[in-house]
Every structure is written in C-alpha cells, then in structure tokens.
N, C-alpha and C. Protein backbone atom coordinates (compact mmCIF):
# COMPACT_ATOMS: atom_id res chain seq x y z
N UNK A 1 35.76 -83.43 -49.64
CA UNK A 1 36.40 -84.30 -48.68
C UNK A 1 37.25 -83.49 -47.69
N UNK A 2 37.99 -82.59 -48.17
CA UNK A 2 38.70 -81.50 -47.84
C UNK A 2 37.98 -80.77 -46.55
N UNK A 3 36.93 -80.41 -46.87
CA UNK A 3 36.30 -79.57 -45.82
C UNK A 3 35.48 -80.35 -44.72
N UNK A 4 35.51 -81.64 -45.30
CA UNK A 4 34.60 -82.59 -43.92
C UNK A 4 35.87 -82.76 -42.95
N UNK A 5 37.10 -82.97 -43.55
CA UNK A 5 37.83 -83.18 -42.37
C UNK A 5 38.37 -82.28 -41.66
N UNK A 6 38.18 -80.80 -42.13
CA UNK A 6 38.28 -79.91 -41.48
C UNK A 6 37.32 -79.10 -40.38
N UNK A 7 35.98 -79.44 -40.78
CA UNK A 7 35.34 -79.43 -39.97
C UNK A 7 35.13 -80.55 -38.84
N UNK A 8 35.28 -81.80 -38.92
CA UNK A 8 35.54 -82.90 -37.95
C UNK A 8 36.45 -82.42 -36.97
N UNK A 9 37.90 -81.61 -37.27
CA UNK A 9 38.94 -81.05 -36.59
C UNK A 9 38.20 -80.12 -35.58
N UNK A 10 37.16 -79.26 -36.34
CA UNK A 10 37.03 -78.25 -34.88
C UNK A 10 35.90 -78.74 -34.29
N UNK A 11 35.19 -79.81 -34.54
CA UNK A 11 34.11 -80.05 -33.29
C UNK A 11 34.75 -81.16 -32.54
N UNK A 12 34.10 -80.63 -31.02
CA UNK A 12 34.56 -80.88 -30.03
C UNK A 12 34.27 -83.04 -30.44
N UNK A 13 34.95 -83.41 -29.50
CA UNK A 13 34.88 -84.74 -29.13
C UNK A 13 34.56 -84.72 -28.06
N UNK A 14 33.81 -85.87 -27.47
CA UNK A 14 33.70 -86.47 -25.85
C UNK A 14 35.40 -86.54 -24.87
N UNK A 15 36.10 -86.67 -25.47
CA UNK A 15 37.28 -87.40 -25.83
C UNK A 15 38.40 -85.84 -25.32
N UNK A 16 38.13 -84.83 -26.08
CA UNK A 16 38.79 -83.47 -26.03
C UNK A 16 38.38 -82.84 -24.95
N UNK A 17 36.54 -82.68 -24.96
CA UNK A 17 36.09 -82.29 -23.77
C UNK A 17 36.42 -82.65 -22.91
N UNK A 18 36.90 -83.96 -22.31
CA UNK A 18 37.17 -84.63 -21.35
C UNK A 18 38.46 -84.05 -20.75
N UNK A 19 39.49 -83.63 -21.76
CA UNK A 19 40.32 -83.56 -22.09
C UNK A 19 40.54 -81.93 -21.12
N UNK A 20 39.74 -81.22 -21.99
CA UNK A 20 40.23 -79.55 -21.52
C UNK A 20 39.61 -80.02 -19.53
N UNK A 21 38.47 -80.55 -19.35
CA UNK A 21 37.99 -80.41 -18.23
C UNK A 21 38.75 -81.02 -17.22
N UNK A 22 39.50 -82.08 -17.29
CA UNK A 22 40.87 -82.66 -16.39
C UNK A 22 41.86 -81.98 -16.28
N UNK A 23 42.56 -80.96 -17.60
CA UNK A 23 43.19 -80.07 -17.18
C UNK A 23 43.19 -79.13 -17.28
N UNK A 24 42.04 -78.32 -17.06
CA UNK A 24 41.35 -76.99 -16.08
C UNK A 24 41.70 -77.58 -14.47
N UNK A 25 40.92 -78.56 -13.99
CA UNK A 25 40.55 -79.11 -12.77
C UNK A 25 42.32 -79.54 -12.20
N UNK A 26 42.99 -80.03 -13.24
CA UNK A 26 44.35 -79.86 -12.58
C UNK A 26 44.94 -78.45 -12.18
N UNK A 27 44.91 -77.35 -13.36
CA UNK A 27 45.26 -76.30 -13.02
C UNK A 27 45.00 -75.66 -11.98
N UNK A 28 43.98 -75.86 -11.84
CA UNK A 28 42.87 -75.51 -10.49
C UNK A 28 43.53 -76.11 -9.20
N UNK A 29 43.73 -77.49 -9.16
CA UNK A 29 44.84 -77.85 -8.06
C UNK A 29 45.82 -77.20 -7.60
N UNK A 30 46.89 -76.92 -8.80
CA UNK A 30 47.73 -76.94 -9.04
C UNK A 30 47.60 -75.20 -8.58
N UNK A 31 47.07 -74.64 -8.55
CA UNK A 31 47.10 -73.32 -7.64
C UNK A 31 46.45 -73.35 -6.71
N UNK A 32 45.95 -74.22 -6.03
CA UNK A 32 45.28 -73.97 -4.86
C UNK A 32 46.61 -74.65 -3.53
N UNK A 33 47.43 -75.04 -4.25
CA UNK A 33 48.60 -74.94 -3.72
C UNK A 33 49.76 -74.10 -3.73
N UNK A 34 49.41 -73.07 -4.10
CA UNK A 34 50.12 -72.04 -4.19
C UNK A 34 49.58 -70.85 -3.12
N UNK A 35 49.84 -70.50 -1.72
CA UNK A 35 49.08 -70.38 -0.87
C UNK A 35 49.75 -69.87 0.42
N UNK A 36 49.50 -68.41 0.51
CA UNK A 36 50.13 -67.97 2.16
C UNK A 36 49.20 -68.34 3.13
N UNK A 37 49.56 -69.17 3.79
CA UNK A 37 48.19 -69.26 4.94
C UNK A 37 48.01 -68.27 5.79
N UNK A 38 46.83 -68.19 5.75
CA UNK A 38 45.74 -67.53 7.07
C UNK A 38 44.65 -68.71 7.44
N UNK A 39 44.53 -67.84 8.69
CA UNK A 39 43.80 -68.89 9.56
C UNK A 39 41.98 -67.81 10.07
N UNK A 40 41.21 -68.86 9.67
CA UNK A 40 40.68 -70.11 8.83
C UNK A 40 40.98 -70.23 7.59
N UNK A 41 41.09 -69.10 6.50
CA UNK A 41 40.92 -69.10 5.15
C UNK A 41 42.50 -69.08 4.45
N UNK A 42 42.59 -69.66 3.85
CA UNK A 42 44.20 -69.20 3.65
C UNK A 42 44.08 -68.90 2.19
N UNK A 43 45.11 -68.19 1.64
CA UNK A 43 45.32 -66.97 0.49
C UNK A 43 45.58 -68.04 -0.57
N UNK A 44 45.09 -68.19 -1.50
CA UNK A 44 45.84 -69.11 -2.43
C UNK A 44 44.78 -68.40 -4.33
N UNK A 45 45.70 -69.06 -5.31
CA UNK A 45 45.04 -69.11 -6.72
C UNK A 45 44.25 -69.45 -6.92
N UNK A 46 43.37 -70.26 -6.22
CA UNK A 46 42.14 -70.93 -6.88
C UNK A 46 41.47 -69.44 -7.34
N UNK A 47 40.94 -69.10 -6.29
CA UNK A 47 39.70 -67.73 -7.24
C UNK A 47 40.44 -66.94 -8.55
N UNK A 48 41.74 -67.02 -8.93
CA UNK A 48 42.29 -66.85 -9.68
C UNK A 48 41.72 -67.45 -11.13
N UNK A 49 42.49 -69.31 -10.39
CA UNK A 49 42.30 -70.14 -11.72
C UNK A 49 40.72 -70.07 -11.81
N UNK A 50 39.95 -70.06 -11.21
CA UNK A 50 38.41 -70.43 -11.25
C UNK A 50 38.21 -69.38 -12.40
N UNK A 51 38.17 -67.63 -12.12
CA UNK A 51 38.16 -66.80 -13.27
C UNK A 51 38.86 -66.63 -14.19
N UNK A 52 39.62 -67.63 -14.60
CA UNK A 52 40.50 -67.86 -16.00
C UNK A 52 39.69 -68.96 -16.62
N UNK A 53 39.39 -69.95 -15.46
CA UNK A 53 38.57 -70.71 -16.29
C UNK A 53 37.47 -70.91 -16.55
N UNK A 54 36.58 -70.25 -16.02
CA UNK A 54 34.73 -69.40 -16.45
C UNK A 54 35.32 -68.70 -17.74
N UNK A 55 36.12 -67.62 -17.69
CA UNK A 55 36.10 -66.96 -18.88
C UNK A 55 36.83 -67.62 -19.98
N UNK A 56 37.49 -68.64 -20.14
CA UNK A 56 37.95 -69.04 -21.03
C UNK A 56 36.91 -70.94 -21.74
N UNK A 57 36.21 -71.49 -20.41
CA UNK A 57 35.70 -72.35 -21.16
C UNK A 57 34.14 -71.91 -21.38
N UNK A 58 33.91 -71.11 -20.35
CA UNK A 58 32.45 -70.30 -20.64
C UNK A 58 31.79 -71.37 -19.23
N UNK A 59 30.62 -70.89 -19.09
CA UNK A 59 29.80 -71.68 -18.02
C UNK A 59 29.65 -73.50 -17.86
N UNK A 60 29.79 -74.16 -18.24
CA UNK A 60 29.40 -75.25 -18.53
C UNK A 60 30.44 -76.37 -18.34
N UNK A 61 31.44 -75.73 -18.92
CA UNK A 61 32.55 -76.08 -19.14
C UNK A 61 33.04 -75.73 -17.70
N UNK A 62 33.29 -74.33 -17.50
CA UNK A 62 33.94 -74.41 -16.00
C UNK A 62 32.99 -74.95 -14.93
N UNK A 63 31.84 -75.47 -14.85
CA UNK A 63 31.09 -76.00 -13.89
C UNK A 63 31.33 -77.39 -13.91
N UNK A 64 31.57 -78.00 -15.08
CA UNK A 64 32.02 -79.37 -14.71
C UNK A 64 33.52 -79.71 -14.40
N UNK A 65 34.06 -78.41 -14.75
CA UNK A 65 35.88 -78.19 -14.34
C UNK A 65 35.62 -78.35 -12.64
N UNK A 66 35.07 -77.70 -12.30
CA UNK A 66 35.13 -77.35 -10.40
C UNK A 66 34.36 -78.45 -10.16
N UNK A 67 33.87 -79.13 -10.54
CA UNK A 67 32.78 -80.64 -10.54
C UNK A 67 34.06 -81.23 -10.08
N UNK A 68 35.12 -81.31 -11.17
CA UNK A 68 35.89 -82.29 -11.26
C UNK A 68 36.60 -82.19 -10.23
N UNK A 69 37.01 -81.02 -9.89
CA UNK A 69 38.28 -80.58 -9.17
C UNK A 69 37.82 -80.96 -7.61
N UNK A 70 36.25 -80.53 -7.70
CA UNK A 70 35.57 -80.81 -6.25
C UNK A 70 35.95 -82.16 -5.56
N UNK A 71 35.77 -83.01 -7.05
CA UNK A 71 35.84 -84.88 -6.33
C UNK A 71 37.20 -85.28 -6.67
N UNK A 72 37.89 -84.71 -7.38
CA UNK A 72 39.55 -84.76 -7.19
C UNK A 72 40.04 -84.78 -5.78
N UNK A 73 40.08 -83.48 -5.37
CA UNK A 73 40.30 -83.43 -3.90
C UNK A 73 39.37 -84.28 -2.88
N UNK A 74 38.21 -84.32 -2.96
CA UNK A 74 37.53 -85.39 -1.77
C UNK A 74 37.88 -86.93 -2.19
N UNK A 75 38.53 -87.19 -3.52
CA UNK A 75 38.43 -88.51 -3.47
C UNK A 75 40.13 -89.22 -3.00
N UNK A 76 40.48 -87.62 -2.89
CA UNK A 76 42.09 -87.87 -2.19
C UNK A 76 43.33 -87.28 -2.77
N UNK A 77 42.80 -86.71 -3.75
CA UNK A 77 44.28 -85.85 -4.51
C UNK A 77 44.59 -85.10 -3.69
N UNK A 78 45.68 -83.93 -3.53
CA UNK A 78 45.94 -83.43 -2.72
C UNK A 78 45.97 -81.82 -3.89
N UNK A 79 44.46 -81.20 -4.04
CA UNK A 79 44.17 -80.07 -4.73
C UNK A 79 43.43 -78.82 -3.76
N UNK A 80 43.27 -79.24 -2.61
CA UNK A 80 42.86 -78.10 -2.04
C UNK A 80 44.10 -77.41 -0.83
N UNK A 81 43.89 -75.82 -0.64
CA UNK A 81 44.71 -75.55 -0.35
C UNK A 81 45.89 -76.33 0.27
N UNK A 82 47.20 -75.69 0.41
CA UNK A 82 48.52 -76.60 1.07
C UNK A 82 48.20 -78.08 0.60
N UNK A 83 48.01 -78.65 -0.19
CA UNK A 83 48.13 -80.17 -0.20
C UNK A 83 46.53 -80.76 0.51
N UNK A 84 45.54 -79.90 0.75
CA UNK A 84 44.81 -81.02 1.93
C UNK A 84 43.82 -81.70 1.16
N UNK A 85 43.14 -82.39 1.39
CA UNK A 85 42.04 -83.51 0.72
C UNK A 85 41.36 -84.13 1.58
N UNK A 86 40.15 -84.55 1.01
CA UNK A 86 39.11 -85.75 1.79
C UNK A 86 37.84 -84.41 1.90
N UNK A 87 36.73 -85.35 1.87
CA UNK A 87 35.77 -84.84 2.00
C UNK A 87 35.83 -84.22 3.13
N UNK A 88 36.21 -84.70 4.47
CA UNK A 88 36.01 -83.94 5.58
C UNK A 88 36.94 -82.39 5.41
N UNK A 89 37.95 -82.39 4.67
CA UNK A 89 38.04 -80.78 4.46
C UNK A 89 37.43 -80.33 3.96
N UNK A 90 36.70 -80.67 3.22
CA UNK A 90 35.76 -80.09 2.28
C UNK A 90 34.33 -79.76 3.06
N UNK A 91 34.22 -80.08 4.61
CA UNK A 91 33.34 -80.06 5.22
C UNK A 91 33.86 -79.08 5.70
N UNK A 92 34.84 -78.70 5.99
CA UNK A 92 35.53 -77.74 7.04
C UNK A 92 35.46 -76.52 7.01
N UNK A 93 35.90 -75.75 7.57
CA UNK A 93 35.24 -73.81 7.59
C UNK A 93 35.28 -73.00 6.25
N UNK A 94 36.59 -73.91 5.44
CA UNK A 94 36.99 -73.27 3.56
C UNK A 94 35.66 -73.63 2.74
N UNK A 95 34.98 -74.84 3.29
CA UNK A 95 34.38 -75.35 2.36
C UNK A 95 32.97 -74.73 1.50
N UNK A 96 32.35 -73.61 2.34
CA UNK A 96 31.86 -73.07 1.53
C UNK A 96 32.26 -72.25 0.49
N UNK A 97 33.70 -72.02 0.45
CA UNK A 97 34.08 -71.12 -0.20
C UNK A 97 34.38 -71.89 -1.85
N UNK A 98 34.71 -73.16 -1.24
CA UNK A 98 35.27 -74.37 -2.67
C UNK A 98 33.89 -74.74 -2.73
N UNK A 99 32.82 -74.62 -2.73
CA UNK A 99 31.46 -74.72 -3.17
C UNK A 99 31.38 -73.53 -3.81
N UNK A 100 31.87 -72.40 -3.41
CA UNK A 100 31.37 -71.19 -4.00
C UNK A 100 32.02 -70.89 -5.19
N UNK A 101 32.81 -71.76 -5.44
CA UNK A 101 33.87 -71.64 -6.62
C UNK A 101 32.30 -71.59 -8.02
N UNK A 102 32.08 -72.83 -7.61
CA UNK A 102 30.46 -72.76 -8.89
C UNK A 102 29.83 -71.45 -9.02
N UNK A 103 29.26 -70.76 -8.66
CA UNK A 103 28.62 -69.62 -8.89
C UNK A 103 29.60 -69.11 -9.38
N UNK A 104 30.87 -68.75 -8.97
CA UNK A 104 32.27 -67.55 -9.67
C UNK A 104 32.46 -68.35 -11.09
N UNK A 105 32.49 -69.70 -11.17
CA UNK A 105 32.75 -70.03 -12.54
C UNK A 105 31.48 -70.11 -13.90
N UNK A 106 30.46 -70.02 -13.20
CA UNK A 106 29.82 -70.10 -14.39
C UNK A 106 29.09 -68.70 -14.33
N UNK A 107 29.03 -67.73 -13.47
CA UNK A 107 29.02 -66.34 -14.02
C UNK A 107 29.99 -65.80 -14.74
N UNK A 108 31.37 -66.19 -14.36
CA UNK A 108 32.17 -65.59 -15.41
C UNK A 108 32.13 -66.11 -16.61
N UNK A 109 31.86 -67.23 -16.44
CA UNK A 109 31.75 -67.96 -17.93
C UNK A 109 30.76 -67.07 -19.00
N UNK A 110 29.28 -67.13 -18.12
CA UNK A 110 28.55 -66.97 -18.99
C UNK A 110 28.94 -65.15 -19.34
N UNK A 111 28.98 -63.95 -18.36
CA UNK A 111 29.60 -62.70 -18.82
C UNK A 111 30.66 -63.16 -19.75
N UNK A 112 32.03 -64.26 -19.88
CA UNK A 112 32.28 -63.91 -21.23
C UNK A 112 31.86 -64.91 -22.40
N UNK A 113 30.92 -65.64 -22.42
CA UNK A 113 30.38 -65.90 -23.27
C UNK A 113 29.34 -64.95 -24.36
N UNK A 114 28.43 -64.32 -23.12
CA UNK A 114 27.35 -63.32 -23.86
C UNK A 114 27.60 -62.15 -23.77
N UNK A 115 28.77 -61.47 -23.28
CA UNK A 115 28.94 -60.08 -23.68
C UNK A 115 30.37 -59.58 -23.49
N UNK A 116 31.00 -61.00 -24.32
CA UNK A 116 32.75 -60.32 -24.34
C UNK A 116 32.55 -59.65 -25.82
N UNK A 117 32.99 -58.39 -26.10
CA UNK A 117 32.82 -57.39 -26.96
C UNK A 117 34.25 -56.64 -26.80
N UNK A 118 35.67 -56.33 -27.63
CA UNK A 118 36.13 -55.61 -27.43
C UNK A 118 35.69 -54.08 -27.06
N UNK A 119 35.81 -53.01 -26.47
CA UNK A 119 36.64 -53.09 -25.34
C UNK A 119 35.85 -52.74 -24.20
N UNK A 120 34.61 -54.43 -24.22
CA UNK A 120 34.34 -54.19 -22.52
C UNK A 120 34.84 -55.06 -21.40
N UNK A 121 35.82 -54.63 -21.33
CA UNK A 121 36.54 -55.01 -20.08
C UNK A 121 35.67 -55.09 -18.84
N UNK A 122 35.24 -53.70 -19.06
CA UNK A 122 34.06 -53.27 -17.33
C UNK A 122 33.04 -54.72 -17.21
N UNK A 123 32.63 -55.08 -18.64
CA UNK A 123 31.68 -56.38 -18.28
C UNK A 123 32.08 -57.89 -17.77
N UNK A 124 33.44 -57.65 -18.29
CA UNK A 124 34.27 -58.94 -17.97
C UNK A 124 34.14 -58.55 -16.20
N UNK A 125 34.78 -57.74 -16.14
CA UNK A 125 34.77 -57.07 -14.52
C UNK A 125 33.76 -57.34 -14.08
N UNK A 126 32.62 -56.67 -14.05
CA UNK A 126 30.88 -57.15 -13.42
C UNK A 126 30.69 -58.58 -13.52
N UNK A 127 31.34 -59.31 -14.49
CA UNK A 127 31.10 -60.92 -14.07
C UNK A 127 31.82 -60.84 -12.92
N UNK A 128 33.21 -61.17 -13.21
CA UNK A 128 33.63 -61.19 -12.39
C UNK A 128 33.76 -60.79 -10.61
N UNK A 129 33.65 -59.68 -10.19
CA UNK A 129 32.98 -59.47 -9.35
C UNK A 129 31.78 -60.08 -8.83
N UNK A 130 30.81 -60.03 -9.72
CA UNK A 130 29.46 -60.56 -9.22
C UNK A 130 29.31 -62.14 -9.02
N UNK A 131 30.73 -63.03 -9.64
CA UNK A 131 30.90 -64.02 -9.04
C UNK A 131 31.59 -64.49 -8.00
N UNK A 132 32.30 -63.45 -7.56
CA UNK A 132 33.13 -63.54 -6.07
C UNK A 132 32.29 -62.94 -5.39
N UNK A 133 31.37 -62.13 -5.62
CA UNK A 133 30.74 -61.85 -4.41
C UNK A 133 29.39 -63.26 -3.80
N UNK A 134 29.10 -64.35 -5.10
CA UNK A 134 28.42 -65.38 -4.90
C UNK A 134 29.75 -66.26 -3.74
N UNK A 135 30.41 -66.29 -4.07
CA UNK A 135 31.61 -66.95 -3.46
C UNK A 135 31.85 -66.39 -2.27
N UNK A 136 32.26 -65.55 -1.71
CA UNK A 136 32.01 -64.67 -0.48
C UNK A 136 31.10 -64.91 0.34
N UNK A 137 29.39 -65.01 0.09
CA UNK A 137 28.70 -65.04 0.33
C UNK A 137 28.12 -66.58 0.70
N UNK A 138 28.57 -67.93 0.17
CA UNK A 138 28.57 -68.88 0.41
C UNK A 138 29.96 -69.01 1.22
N UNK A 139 31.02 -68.78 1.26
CA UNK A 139 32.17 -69.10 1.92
C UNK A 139 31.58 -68.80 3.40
N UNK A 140 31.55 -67.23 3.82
CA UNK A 140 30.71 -66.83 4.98
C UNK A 140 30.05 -67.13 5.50
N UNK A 141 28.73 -67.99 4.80
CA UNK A 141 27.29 -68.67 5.41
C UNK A 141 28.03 -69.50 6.22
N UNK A 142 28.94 -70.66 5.00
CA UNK A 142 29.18 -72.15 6.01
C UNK A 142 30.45 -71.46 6.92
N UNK A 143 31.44 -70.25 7.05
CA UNK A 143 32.71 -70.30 7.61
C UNK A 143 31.58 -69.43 9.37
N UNK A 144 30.82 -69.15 8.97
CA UNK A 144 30.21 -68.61 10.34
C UNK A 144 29.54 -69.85 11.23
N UNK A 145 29.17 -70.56 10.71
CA UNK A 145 28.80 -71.94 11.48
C UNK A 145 29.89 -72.22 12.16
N UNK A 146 31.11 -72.37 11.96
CA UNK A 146 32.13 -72.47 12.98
C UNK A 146 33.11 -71.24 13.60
N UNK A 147 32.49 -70.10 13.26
CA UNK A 147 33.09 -68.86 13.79
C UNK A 147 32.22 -67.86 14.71
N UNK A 148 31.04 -68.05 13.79
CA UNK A 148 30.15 -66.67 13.92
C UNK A 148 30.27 -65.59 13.03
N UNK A 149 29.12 -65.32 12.77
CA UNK A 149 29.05 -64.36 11.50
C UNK A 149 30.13 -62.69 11.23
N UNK A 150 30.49 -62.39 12.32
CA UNK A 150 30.72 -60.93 12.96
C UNK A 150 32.64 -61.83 12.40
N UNK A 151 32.95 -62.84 13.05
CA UNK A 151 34.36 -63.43 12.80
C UNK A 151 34.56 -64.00 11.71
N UNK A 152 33.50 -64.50 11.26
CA UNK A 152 33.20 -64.99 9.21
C UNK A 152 33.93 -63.46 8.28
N UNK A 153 33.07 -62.49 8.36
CA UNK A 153 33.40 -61.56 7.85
C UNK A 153 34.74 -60.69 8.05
N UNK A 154 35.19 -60.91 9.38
CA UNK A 154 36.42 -60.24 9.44
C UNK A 154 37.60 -61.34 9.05
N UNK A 155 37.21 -62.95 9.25
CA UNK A 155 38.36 -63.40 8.89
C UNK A 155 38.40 -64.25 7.32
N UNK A 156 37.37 -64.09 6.71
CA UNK A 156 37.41 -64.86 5.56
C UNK A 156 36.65 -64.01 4.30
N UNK A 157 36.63 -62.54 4.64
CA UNK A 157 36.08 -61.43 3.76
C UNK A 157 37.60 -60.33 3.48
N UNK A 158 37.49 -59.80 4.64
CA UNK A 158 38.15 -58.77 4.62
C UNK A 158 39.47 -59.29 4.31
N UNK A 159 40.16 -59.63 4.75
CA UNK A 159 41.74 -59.96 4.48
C UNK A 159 41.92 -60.23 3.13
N UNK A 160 40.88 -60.76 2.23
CA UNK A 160 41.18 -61.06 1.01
C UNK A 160 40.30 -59.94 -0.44
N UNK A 161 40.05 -59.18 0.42
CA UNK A 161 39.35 -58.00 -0.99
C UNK A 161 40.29 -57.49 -1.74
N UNK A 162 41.67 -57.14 -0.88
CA UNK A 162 42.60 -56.09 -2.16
C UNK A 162 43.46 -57.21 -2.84
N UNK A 163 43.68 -58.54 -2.81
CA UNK A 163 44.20 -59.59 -3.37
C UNK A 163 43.49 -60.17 -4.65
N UNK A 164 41.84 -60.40 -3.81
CA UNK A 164 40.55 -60.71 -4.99
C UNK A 164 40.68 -59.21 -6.03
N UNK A 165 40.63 -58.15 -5.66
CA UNK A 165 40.19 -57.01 -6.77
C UNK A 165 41.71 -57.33 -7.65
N UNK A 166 42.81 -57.58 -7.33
CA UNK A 166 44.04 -58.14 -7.90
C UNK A 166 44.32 -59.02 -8.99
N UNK A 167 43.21 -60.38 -8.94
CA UNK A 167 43.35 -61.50 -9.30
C UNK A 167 41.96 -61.06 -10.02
N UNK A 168 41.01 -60.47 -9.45
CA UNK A 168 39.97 -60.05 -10.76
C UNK A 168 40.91 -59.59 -11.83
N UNK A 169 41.76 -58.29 -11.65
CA UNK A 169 42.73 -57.57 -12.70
C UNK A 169 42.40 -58.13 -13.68
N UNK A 170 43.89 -58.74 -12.46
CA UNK A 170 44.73 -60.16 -13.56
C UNK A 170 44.31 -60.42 -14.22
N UNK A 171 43.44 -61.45 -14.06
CA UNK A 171 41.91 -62.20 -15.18
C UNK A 171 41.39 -61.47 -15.99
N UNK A 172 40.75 -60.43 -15.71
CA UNK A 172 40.07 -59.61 -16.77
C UNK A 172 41.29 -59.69 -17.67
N UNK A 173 42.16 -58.63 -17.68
CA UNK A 173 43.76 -58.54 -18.63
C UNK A 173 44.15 -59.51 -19.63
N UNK A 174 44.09 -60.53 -18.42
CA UNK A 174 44.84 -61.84 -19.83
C UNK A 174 43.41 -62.32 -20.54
N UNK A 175 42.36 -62.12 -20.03
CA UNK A 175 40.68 -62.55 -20.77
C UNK A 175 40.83 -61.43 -22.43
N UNK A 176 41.06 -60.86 -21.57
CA UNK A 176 40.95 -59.67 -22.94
C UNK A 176 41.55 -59.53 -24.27
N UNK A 177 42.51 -60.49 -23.90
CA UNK A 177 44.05 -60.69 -24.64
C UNK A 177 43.93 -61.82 -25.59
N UNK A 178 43.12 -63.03 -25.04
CA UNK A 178 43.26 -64.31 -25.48
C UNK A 178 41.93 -64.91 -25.92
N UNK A 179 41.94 -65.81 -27.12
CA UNK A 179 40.62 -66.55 -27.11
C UNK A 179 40.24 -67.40 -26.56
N UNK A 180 38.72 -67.78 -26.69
CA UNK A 180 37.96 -68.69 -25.69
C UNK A 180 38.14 -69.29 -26.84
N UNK A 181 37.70 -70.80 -25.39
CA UNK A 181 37.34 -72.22 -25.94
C UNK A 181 36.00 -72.32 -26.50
N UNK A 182 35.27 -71.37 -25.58
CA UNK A 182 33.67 -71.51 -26.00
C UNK A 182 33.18 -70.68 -27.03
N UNK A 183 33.78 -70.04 -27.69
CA UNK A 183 34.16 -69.56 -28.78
C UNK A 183 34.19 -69.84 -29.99
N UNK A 184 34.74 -71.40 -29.77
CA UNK A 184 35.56 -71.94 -31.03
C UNK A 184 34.41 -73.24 -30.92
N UNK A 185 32.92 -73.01 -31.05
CA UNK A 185 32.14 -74.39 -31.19
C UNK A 185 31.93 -74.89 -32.50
C-alpha cells in the first residue's frame, strides 16, 4: 500500500503539468519585463528564461510553456517586452524573435534531456547556442521585412551576442547545478 502511494506521488498529473507549464509561462513574462530598450529589439530575460526552461522541463514541456506564454500575451496579459500585448505586437518587428523562442526551447530541452552527463557542460552549451542561433535566424527573417536584411542584422543580431553568450553562461551554470523536471518521470 505503502509503495502505491508513493509512486502515485511522483507521476505527473494533468493537474501538476498544468501546473509547472503556467508557471514557466509566467516566469517567462515576468522577465520579459525586465528590459533595457533598444530600438527595434529591446534587451530583456526572455532568452534567458526560455533556456532555463528547455533545460529544466526538457522539450515538450518548454514548447507548450512558450505555447502558453505566446497566447498569454496575445490574449492581453501584459508578458511581452515593457508590458506590451495583443497579437498585433506579436505581428510586429520582435515577433519573429517570440516565435523563435520554440526552436531555443525545445533544443535546449531536448540537449538536456539526451545528453546532460556530468561534466558536459560544452553540450549543454551546443544546445544552447544552437537554439539561439534558430532564434536569431527567425527573429531576422520577420525583423528584415520591416527593416531590411543588412539593418535586421545590425540591429537585432549584433547588439545582443555578448549579453546572449552571458545568459547562455548563466543557464548552462545554474543547469549544471540543479535537477530537471524531465528527469523525475
């Protein structure tokens, strides 16, 4: 009896899941207001929280986190950078970049799902990276439609590489430190 209810304890519920994925998707707000502006792109935590939360709920989990967070903000919360919301920001020159959040979260997820190994850090890193550069790369497509490609890259690439290699760190560091959710199935 003993051990059924202990095992009931660690599998997930509909209920819990629901649970971690509302507040990931808050956290996720909740730094994307944290934010020096630049113009078009302004500096904020999200690519932060996004690679805390790939590597800590694993792919799946952070894809329906940025799901959430996506229609949080278009349905009117105030989670994308400075306070703004509505779909039409989400149309706006950032918006490929808060699309691009998906690719950064479920590559990191899945790098630390299938090859977190003490002490490879470097692999946590290669997710990482290789999901900001998906993010980059979608931010740019849609931020050149209203710039041009040559002003995409200088204003929504460059200004933010030695901040991103920063907030990769970061992430990797405290990843390394702490256990996953996706971990514990």
């Amino acid at each position: 009896m003993q051990a059924k209810v202990l095992s009931s304890i660690k599998s997930p519920t509909i209920v819990s899941e629901i649970a971690i994925i509302i507040s990931a998707s808050l956290l996720l707000g909740l730094c994307a207001n944290i934010s020096i502006p630049f113009y078009p792109v302004p500096l904020t935590l999200q690519t932060f929280a996004v690679l805390l939360i790939g590597g800590l709920l694993g792919p799946k989990r952070a894809a329906l986190t940025v799901a959430a967070y996506i229609a949080e903000g278009a349905g009117g919360l105030p989670f994308f950078s400075a306070g703004n919301h509505s779909l039409a920001y989400l149309m706006g020159p950032t918006g490929g970049y808060i699309i691009g959040f998906f690719p950064l979260a479920i590559i990191m997820g899945y790098f630390s799902e299938h090859y977190f190994k003490k002490p490879a850090l470097w692999l946590l890193a290669v997710g990482a990276l290789s999901g900001m550069l998906c993010t980059y790369a979608l931010g740019i497509s849609w931020l050149s439609t209203f710039t041009g490609w040559t002003n995409a890259v200088n204003l929504g690439v460059m200004p933010f590489i030695l901040g991103d290699l920063l907030k990769i760190s970061v992430a990797c560091a405290i990843l390394m430190t702490i256990p996953r959710l996706h971990t514990q199935k």
